[in-house]
PDB file of N, CA and C in Angstrom:
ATOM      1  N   UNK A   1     164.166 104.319 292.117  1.00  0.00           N
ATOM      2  CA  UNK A   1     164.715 105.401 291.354  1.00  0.00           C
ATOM      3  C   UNK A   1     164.670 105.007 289.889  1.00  0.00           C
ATOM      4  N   UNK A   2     164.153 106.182 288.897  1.00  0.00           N
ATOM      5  CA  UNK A   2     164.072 105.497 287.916  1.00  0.00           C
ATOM      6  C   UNK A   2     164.449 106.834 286.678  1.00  0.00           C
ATOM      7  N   UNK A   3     165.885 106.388 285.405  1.00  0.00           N
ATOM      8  CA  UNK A   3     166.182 107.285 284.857  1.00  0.00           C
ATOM      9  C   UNK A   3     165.257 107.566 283.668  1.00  0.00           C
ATOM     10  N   UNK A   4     164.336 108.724 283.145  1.00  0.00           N
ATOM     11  CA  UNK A   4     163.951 108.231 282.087  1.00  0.00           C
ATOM     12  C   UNK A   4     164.384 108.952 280.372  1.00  0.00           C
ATOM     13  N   UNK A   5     163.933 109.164 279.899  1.00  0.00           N
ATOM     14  CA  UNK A   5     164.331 109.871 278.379  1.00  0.00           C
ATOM     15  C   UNK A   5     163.140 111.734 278.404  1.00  0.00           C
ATOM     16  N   UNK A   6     162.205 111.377 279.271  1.00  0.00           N
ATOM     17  CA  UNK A   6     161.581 112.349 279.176  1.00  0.00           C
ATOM     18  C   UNK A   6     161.676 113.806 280.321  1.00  0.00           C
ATOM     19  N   UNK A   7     162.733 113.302 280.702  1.00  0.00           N
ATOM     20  CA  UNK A   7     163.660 114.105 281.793  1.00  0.00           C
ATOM     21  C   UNK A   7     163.261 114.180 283.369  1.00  0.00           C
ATOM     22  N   UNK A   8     162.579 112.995 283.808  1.00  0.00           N
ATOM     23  CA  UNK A   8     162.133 112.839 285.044  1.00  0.00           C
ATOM     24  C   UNK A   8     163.133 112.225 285.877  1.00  0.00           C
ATOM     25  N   UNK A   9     163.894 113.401 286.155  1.00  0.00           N
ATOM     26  CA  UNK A   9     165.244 112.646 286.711  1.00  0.00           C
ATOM     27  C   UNK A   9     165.196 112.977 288.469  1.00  0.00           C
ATOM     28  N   UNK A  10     165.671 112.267 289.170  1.00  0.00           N
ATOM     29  CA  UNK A  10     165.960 112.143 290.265  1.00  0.00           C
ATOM     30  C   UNK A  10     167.095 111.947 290.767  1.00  0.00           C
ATOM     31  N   UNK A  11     168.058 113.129 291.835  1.00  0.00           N
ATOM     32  CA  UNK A  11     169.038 113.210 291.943  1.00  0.00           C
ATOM     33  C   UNK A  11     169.249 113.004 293.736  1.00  0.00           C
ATOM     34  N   UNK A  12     169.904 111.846 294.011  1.00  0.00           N
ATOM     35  CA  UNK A  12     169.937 111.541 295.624  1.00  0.00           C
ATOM     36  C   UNK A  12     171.423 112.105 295.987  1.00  0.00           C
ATOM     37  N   UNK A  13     171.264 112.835 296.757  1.00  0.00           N
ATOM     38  CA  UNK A  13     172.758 113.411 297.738  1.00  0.00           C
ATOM     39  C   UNK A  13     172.292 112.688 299.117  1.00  0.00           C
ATOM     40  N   UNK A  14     173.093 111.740 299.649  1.00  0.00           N
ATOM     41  CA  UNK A  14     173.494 111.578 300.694  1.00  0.00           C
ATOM     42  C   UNK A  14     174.947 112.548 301.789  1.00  0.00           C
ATOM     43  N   UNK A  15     174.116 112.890 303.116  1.00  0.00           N
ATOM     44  CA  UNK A  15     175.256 113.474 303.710  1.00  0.00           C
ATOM     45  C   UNK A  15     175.894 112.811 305.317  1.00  0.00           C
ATOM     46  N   UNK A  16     176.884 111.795 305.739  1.00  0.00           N
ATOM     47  CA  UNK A  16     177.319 111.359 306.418  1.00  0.00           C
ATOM     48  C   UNK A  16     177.826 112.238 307.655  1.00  0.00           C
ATOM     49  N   UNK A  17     177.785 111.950 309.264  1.00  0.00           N
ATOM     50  CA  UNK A  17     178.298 112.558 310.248  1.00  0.00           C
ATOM     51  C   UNK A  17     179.312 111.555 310.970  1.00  0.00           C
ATOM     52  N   UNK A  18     180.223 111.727 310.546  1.00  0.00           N
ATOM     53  CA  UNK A  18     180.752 110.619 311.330  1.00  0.00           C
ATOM     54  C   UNK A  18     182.287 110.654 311.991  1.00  0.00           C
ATOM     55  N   UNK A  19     182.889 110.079 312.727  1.00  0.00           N
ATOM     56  CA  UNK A  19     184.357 110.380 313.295  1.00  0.00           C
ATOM     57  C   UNK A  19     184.821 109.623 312.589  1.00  0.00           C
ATOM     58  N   UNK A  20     185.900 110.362 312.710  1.00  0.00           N
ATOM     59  CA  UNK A  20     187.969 109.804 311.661  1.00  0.00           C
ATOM     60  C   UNK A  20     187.597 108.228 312.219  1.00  0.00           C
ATOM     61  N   UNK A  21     187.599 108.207 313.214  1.00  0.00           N
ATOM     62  CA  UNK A  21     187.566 106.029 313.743  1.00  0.00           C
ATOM     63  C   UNK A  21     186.394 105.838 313.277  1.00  0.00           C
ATOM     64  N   UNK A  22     186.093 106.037 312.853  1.00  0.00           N
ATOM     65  CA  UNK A  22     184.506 105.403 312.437  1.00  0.00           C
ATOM     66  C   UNK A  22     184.550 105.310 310.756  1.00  0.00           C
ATOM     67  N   UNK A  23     185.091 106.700 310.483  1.00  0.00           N
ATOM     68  CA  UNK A  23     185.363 106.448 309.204  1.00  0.00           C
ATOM     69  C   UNK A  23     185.755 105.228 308.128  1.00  0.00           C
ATOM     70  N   UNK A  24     186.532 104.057 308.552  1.00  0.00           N
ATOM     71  CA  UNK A  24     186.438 103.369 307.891  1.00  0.00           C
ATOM     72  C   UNK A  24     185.179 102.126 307.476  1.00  0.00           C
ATOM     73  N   UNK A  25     184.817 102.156 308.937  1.00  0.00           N
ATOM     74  CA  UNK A  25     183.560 101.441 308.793  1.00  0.00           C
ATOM     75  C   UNK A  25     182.373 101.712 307.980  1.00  0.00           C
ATOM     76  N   UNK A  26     182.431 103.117 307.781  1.00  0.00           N
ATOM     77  CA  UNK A  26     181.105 103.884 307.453  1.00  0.00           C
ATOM     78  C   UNK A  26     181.270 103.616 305.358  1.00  0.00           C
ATOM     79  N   UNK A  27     182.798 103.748 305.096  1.00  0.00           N
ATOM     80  CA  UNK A  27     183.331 103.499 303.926  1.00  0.00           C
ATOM     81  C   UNK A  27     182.706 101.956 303.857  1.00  0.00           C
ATOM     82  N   UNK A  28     183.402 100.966 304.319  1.00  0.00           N
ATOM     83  CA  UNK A  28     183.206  99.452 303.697  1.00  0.00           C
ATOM     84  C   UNK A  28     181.436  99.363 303.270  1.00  0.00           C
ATOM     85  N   UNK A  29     180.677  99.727 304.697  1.00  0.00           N
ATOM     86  CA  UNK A  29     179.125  99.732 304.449  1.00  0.00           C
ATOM     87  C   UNK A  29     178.802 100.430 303.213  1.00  0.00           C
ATOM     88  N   UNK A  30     178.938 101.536 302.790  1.00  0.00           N
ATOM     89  CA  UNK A  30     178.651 102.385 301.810  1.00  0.00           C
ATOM     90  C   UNK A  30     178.870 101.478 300.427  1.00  0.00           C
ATOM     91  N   UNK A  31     180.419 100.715 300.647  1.00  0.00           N
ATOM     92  CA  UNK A  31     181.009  99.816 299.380  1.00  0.00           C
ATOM     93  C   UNK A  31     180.191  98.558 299.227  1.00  0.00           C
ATOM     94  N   UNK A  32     179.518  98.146 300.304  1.00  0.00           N
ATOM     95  CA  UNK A  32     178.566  97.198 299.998  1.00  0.00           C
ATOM     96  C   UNK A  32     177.188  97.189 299.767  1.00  0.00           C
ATOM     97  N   UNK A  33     177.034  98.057 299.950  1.00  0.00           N
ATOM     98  CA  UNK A  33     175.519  98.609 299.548  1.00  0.00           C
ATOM     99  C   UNK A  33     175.446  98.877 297.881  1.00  0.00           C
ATOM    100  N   UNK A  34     176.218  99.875 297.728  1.00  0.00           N
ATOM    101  CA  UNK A  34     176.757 100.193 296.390  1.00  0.00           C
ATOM    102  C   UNK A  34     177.227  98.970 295.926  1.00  0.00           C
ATOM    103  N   UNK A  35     177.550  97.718 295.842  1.00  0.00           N
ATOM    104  CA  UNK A  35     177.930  96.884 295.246  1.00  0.00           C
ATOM    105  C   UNK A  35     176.718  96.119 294.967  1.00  0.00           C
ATOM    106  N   UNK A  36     175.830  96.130 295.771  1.00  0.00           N
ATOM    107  CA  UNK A  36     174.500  95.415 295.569  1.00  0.00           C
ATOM    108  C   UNK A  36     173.495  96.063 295.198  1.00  0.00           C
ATOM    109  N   UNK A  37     173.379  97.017 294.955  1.00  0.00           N
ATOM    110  CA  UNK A  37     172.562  97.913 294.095  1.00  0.00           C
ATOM    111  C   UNK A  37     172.994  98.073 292.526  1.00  0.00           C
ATOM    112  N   UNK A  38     174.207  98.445 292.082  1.00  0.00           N
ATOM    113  CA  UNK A  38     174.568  98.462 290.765  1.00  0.00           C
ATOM    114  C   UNK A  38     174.210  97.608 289.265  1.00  0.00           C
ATOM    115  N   UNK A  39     173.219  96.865 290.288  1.00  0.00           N
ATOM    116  CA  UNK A  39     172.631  96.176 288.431  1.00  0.00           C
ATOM    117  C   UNK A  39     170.895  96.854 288.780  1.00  0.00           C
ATOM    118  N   UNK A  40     170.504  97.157 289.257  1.00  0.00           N
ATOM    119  CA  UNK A  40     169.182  97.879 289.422  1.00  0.00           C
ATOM    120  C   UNK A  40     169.235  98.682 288.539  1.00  0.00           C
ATOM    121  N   UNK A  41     167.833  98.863 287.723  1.00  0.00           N
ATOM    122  CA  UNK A  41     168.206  99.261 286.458  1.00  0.00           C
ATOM    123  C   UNK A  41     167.216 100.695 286.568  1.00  0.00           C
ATOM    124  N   UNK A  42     168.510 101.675 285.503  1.00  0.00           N
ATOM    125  CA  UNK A  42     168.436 103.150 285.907  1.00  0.00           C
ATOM    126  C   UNK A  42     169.012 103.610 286.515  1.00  0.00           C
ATOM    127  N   UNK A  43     170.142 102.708 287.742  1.00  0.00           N
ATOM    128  CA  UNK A  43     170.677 103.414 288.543  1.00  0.00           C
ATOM    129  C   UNK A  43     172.255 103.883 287.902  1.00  0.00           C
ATOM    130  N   UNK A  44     172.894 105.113 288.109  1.00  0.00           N
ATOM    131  CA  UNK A  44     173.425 105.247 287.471  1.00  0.00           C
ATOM    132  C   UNK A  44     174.934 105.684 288.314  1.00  0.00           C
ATOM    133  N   UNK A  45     176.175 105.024 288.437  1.00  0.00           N
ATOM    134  CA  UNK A  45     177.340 105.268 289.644  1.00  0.00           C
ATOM    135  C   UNK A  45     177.728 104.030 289.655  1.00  0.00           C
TER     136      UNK A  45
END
């Protein structure tokens, strides 16, 4: 994914199915993914 100045932007929606018990699991994964992605550059969240 890559942000640029000349407006070639790319916008990702993710959409989850998941049960209330499951729910927390599905959270922590999401928090670690997102934690290891955040210096990739352009990415923006």
């Amino acid at each position: 994914m890559h942000v640029s100045r000349e407006g070639n932007l790319v916008t990702l929606i993710n959409v989850f199915e998941t049960t209330p018990e499951q729910q927390p699991g599905l959270l922590d994964e999401l928090s670690r993914f997102a934690n290891s992605v955040k210096g990739e550059p352009g990415l923006i969240g």
